[in-house]
N, C-alpha and C. Protein backbone atom coordinates (compact mmCIF):
# COMPACT_ATOMS: atom_id res chain seq x y z
N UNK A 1 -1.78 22.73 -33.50
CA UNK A 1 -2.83 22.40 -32.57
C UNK A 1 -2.79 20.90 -32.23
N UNK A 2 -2.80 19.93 -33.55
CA UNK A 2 -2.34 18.87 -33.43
C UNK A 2 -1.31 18.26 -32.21
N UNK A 3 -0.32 18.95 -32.29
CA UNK A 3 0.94 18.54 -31.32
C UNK A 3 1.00 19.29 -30.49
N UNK A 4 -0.05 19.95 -30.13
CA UNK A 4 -0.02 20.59 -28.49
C UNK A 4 -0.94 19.72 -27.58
N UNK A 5 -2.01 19.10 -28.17
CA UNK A 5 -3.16 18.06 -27.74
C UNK A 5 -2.30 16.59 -27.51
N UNK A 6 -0.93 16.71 -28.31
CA UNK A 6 -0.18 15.46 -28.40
C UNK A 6 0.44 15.23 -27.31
N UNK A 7 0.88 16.93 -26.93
CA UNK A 7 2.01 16.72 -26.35
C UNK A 7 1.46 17.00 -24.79
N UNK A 8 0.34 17.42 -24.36
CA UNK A 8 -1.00 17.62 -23.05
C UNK A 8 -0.72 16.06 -23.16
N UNK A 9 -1.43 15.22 -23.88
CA UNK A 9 -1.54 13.52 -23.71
C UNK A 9 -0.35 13.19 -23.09
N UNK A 10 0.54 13.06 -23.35
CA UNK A 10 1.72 13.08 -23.09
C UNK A 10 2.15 13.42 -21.43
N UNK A 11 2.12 14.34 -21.34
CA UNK A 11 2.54 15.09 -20.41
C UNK A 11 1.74 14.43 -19.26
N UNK A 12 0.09 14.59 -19.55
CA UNK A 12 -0.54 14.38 -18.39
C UNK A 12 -0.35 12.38 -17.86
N UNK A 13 -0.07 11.82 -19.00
CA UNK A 13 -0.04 10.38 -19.10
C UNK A 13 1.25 10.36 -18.07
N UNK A 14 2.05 10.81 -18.24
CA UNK A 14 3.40 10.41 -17.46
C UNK A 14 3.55 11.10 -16.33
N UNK A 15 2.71 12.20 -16.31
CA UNK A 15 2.05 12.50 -14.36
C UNK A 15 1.37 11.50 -14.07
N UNK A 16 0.22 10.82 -14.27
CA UNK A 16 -0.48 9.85 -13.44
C UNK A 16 0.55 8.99 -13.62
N UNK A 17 1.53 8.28 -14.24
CA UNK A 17 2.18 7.52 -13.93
C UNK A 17 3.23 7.73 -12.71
N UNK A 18 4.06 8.38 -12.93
CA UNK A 18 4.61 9.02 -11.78
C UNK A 18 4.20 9.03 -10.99
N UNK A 19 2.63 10.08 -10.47
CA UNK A 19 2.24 10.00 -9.25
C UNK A 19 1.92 8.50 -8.82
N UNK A 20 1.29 7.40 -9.65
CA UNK A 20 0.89 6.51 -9.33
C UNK A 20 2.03 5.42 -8.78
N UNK A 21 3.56 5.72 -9.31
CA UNK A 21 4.57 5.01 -9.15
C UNK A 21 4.89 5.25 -7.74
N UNK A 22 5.16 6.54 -7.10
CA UNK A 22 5.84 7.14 -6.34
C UNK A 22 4.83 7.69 -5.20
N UNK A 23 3.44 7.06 -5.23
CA UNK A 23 2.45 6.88 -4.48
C UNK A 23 1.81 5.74 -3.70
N UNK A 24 2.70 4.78 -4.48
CA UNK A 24 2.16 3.51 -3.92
C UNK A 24 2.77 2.96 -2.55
N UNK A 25 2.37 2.42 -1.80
CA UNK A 25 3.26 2.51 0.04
C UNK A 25 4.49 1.27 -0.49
N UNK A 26 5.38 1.68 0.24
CA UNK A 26 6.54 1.29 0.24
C UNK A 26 6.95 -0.18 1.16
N UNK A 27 6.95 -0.99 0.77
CA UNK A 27 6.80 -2.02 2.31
C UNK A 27 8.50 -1.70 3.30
N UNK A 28 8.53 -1.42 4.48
CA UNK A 28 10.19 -1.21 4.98
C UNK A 28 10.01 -2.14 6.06
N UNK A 29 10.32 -3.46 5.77
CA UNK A 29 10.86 -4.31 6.95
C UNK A 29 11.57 -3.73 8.20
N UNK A 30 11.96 -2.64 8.03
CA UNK A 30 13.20 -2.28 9.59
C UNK A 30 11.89 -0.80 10.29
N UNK A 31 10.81 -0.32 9.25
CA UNK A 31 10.45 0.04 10.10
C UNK A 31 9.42 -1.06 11.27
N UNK A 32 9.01 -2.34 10.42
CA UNK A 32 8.13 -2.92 11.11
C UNK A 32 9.03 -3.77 12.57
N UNK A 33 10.61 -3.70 12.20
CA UNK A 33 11.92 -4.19 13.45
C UNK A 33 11.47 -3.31 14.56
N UNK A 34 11.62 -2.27 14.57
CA UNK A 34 10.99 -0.86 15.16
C UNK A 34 10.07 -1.35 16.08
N UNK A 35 8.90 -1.24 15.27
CA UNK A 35 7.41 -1.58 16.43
C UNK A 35 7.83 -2.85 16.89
N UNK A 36 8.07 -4.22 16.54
CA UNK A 36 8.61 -5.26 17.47
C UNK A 36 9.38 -5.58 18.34
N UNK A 37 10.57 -4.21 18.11
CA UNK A 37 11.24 -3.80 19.52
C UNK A 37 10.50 -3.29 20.47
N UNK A 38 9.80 -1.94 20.55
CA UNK A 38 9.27 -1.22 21.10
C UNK A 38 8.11 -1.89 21.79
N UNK A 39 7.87 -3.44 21.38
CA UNK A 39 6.80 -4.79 21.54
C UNK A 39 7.66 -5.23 23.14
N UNK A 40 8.90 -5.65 22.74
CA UNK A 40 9.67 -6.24 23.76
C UNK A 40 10.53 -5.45 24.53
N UNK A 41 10.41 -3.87 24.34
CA UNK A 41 10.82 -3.06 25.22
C UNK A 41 9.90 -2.75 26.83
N UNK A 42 8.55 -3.17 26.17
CA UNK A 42 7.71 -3.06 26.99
C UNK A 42 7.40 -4.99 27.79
N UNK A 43 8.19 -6.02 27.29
CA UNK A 43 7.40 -6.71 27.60
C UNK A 43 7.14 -7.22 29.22
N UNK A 44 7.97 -6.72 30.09
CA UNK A 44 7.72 -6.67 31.53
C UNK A 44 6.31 -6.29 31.91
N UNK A 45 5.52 -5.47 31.17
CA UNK A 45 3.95 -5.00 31.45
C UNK A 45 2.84 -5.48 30.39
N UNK A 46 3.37 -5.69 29.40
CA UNK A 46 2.53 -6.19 28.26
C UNK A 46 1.64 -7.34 28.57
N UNK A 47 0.41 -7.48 28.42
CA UNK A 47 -0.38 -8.74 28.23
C UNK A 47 0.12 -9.60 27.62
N UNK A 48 -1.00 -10.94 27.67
CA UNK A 48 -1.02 -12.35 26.81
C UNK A 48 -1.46 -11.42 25.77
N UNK A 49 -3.18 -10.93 26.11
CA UNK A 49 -3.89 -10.29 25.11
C UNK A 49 -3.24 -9.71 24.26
N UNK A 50 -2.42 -8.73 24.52
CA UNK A 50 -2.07 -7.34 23.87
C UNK A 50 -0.69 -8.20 22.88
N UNK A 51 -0.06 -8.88 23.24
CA UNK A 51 1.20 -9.64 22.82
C UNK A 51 -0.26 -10.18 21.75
N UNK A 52 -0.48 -11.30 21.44
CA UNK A 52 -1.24 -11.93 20.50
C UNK A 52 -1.70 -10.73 19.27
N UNK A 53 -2.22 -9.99 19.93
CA UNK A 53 -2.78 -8.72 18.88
C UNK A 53 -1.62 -8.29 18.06
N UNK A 54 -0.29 -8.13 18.42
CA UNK A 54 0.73 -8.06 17.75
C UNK A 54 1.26 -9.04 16.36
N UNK A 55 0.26 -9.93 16.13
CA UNK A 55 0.49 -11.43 15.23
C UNK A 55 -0.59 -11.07 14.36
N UNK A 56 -0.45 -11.70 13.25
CA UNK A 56 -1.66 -11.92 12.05
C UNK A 56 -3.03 -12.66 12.92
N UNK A 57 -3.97 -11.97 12.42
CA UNK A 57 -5.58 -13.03 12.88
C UNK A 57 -5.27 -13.89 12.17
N UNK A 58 -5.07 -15.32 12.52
CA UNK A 58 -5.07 -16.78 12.14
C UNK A 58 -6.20 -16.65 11.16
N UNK A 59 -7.57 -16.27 11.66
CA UNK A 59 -8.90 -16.41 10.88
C UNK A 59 -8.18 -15.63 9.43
N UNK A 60 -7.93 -14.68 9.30
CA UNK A 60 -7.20 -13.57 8.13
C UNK A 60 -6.41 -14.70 7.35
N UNK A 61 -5.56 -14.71 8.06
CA UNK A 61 -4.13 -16.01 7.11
C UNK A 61 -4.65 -16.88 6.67
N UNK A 62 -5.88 -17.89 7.08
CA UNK A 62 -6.29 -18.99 6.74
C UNK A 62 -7.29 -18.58 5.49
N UNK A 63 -7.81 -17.24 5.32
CA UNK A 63 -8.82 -16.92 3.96
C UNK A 63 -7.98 -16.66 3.02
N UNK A 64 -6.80 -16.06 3.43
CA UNK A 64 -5.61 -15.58 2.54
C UNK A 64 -5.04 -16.91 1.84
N UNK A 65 -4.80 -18.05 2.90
CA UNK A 65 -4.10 -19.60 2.29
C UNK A 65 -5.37 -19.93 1.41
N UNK A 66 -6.79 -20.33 1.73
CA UNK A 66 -7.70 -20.99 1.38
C UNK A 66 -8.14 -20.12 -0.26
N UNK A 67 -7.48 -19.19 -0.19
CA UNK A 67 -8.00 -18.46 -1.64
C UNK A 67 -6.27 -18.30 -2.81
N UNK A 68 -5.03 -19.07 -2.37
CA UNK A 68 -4.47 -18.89 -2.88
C UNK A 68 -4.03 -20.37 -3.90
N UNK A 69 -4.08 -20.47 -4.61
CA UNK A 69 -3.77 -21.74 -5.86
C UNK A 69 -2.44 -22.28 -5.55
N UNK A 70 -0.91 -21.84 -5.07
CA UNK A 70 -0.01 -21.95 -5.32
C UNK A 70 0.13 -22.88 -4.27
N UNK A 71 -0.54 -22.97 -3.06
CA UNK A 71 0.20 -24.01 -2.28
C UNK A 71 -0.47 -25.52 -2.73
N UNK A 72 0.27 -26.51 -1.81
CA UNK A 72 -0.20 -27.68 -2.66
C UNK A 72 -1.18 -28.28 -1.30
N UNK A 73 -1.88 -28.73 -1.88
CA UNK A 73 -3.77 -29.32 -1.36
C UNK A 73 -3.45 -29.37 0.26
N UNK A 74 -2.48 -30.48 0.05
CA UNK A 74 -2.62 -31.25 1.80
C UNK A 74 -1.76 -30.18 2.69
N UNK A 75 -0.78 -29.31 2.14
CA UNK A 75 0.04 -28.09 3.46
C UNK A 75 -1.78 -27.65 3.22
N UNK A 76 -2.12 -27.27 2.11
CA UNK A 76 -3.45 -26.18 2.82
C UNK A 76 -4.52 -26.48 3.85
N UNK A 77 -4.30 -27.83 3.19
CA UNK A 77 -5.37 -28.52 4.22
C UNK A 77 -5.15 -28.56 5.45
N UNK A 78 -3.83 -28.65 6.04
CA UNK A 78 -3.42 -28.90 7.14
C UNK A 78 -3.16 -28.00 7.87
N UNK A 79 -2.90 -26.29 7.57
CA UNK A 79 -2.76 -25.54 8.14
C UNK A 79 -4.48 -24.98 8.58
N UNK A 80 -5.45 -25.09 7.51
CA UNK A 80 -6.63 -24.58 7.75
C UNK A 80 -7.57 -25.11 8.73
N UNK A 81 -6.95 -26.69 9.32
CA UNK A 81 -7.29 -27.33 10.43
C UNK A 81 -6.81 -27.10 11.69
N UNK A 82 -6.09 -25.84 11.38
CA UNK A 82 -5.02 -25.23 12.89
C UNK A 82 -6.17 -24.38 13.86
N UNK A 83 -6.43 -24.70 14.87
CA UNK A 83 -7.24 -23.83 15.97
C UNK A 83 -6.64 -22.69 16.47
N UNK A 84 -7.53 -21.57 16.15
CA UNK A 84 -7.15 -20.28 17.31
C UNK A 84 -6.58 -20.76 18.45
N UNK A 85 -6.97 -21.52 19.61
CA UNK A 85 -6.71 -21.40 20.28
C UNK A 85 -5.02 -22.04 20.30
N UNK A 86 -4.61 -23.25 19.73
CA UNK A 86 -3.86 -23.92 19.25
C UNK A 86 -2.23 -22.73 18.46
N UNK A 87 -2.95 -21.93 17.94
CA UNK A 87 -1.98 -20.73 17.58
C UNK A 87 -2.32 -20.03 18.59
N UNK A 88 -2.48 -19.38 19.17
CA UNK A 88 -2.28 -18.36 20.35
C UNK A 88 -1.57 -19.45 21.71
N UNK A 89 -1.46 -20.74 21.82
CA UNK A 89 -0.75 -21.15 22.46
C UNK A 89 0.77 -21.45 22.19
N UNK A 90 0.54 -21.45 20.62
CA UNK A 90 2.12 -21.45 20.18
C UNK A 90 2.77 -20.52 20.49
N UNK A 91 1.90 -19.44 20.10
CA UNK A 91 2.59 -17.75 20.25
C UNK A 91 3.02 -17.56 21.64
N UNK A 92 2.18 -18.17 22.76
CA UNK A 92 2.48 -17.62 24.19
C UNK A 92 3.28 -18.60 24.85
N UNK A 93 3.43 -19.43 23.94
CA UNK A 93 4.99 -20.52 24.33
C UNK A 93 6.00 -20.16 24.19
N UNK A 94 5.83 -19.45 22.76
CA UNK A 94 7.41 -18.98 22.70
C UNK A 94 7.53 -17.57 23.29
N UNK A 95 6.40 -16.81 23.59
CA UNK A 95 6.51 -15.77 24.36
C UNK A 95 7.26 -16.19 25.66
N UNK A 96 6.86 -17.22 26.39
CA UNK A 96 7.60 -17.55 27.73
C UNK A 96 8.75 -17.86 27.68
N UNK A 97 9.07 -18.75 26.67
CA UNK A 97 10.31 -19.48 26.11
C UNK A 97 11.51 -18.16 26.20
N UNK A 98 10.89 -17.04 25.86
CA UNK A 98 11.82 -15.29 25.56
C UNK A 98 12.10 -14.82 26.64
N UNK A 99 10.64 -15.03 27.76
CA UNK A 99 11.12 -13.79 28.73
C UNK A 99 11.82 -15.23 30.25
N UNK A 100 11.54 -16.58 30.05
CA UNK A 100 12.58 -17.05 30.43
C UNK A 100 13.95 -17.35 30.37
N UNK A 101 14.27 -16.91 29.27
CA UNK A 101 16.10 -16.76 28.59
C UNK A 101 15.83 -15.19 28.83
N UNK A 102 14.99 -14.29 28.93
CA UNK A 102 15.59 -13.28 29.54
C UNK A 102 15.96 -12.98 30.85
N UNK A 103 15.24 -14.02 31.29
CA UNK A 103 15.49 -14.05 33.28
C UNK A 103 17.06 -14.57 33.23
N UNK A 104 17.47 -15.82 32.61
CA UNK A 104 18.60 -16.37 32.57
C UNK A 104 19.62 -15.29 32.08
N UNK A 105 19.87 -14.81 31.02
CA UNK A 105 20.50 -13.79 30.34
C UNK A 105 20.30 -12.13 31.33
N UNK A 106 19.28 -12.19 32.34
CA UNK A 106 19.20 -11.03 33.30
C UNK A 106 19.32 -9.65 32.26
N UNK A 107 18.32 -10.11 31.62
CA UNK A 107 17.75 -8.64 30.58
C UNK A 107 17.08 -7.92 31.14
N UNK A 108 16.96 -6.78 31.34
CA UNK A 108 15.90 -5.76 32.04
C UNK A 108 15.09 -5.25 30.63
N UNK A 109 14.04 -5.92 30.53
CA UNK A 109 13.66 -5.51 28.87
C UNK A 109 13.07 -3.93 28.45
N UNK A 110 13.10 -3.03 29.81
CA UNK A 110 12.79 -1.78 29.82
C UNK A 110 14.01 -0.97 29.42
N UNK A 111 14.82 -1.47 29.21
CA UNK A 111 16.58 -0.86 29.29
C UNK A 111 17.37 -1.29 28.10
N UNK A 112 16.46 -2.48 27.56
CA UNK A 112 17.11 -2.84 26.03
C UNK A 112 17.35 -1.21 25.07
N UNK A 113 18.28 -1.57 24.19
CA UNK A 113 18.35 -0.38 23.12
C UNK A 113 18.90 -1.43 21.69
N UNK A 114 17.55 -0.70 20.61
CA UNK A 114 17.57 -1.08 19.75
C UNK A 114 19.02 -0.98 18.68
N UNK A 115 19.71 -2.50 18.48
CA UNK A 115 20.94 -1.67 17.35
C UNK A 115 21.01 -2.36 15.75
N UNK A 116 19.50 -3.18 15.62
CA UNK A 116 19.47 -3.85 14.53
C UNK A 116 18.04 -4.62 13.65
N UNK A 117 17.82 -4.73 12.54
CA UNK A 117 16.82 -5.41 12.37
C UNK A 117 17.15 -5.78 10.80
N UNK A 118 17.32 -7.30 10.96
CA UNK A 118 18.00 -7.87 9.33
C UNK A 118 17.15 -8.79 8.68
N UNK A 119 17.28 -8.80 7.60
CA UNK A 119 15.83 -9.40 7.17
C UNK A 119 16.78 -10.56 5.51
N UNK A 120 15.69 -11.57 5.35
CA UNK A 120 16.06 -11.70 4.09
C UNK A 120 14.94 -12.30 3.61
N UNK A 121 14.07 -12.40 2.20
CA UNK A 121 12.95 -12.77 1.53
C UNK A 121 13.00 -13.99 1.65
N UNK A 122 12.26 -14.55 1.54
CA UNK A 122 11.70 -15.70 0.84
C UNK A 122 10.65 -15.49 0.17
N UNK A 123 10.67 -15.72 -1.30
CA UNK A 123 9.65 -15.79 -2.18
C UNK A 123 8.65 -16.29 -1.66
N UNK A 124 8.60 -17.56 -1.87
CA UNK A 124 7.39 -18.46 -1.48
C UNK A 124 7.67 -19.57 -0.39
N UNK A 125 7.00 -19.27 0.48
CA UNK A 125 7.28 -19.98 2.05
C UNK A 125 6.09 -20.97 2.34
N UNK A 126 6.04 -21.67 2.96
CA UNK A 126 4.52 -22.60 2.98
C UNK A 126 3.68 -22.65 2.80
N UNK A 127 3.25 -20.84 3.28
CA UNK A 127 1.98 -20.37 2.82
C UNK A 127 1.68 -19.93 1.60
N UNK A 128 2.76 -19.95 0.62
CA UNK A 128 2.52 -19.61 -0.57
C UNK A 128 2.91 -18.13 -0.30
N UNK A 129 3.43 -17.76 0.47
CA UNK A 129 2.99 -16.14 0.41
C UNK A 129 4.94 -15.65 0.79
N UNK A 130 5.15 -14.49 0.22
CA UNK A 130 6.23 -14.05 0.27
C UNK A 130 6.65 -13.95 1.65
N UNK A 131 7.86 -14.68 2.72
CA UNK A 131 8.28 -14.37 3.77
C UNK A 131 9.37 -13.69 3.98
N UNK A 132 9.76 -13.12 5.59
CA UNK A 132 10.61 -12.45 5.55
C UNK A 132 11.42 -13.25 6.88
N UNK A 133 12.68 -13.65 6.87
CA UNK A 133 13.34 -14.25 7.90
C UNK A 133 14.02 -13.15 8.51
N UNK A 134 13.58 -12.77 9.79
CA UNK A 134 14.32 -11.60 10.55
C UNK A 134 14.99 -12.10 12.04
N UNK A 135 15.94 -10.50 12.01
CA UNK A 135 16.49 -11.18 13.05
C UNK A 135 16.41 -9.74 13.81
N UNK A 136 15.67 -9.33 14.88
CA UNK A 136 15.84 -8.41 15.70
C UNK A 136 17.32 -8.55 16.69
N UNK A 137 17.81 -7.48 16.67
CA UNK A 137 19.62 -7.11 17.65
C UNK A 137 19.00 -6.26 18.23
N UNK A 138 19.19 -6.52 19.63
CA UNK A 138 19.17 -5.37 20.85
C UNK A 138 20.21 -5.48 21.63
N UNK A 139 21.07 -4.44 22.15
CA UNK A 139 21.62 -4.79 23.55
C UNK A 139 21.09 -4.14 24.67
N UNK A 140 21.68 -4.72 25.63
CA UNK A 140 20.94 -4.32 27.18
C UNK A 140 22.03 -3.09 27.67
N UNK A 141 21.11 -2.37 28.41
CA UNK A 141 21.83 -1.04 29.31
C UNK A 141 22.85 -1.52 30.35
N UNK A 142 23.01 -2.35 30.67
CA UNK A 142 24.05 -3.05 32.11
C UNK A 142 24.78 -3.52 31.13
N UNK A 143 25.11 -4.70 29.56
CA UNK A 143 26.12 -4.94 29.56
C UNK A 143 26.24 -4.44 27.98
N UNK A 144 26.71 -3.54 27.63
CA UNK A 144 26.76 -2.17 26.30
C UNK A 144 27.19 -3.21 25.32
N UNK A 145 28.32 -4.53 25.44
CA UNK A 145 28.76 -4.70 23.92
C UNK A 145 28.22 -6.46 24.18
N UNK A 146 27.16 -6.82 25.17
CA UNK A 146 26.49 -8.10 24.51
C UNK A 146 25.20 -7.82 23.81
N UNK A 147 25.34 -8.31 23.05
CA UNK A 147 24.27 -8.44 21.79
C UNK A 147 23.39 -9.56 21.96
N UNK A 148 22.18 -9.40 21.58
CA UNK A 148 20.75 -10.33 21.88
C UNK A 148 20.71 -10.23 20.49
N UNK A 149 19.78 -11.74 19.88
CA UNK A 149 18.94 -11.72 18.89
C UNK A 149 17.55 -12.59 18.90
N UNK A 150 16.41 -11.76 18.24
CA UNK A 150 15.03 -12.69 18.02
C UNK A 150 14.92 -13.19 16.86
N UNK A 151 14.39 -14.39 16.57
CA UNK A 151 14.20 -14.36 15.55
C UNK A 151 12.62 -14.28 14.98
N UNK A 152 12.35 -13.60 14.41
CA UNK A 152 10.77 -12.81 14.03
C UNK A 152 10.85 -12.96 12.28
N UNK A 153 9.75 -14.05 11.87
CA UNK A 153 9.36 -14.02 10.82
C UNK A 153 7.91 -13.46 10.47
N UNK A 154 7.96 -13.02 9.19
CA UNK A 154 6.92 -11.96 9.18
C UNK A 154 6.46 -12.53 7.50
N UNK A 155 4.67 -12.20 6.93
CA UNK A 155 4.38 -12.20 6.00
C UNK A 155 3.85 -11.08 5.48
N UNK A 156 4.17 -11.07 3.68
CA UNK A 156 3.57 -10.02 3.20
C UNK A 156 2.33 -10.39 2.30
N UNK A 157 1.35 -9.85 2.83
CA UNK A 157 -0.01 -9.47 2.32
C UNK A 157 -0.66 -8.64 1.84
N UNK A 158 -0.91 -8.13 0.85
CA UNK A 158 -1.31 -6.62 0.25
C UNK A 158 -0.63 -5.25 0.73
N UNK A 159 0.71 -5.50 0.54
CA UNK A 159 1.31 -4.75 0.65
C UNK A 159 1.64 -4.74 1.73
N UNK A 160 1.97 -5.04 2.77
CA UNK A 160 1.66 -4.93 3.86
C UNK A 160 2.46 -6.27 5.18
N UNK A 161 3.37 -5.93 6.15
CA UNK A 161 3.78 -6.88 7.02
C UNK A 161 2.95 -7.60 8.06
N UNK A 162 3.14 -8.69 8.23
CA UNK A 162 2.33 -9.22 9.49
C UNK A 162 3.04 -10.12 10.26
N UNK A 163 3.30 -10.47 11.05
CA UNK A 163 3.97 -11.16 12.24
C UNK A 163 3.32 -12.36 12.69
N UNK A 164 4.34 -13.43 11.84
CA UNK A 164 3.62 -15.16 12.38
C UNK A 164 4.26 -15.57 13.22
N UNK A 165 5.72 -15.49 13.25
CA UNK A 165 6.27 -15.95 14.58
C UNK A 165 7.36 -15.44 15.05
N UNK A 166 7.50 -15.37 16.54
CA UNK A 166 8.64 -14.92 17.37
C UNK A 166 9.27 -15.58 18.24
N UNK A 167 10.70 -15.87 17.84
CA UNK A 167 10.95 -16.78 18.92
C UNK A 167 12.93 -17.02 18.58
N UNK A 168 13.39 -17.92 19.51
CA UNK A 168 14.67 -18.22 19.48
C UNK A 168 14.95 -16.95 20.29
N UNK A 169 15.15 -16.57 21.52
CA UNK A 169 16.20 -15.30 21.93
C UNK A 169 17.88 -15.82 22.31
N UNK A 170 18.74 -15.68 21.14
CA UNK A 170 19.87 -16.07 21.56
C UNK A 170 20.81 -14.80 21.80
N UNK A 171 22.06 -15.36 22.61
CA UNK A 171 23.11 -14.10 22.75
C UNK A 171 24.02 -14.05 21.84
N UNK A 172 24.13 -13.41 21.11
CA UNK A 172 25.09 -13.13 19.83
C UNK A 172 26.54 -13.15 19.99
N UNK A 173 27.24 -14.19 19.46
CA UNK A 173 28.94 -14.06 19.96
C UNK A 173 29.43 -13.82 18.67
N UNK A 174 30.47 -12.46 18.47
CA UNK A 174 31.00 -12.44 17.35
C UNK A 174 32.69 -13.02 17.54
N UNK A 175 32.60 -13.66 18.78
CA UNK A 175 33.99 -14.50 19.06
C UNK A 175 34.29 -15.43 18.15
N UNK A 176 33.55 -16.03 17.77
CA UNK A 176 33.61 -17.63 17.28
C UNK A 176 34.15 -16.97 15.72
């Protein structure tokens, strides 16, 4: 009786573990490549608005910096003095900065097709907070073997991706 009550403990202990292991969300950087294509597949119709909504709430990031110990006083200080409006102008700078090298580069951004999304960590990035250095690859429907890249850095927050910045659209030469 003893070792049937032992072996129930047992049993049921290493189900909640399990489930709890193999339950917890998974973070996948290439699916979040995905929605940021499907961002700039559309961006011929897309808003300022709707583009911005695609980024972390500044207000969010700044409770997230202001409650974390690891960064040092004066970066915190200095980022928590950053204005909404001040970040949403960064963001829609380099938004223009994209879809003017796409005018130059004669991208039809409705016709892009997704063939890449590469990522590499950074532990601890300014914000103290784990980053991800990405590089979105698309090519365009008119010319099949030139290759585009963005570069889109992203933070992780409770599990979870968020999008601080987008920018650099260069043409990828694997000549060199």
């Amino acid at each position: 009786m003893k070792n049937k009550k032992l072996l129930i403990f047992f049993i049921s202990l290493f189900l909640n573990l399990s489930f709890n292991l193999f339950s917890q969300e998974k973070i996948n950087p290439k699916e979040k490549g995905k929605e940021i294509f499907e961002v700039f597949k559309s961006l011929n119709s897309i808003s300022n608005e709707t583009y911005l909504q695609k980024f972390i709430d500044i207000d969010f990031l700044k409770s997230v910096i202001r409650e974390n110990n690891n960064i040092e006083e004066h970066k915190k200080n200095e980022f928590l003095h950053l204005s909404k409006e001040i970040w949403n102008e960064k963001i829609l700078s380099e938004l223009n900065s994209i879809k003017s090298l796409g005018k130059e580069y004669k991208i039809s951004w409705n016709a892009i097709k997704f063939s890449d999304f590469t990522y590499n960590i950074r532990k601890n990035s300014n914000f103290g907070l784990k980053k991800y250095l990405c590089v979105l690859v698309f090519k365009t429907e008119t010319e099949k073997n030139r290759l585009y890249g963005i570069e889109v850095d992203l933070v992780e927050i409770d599990n979870q991706l968020f999008i601080i910045e987008i920018d650099d659209l260069k043409h990828i030469d694997f000549r060199k």
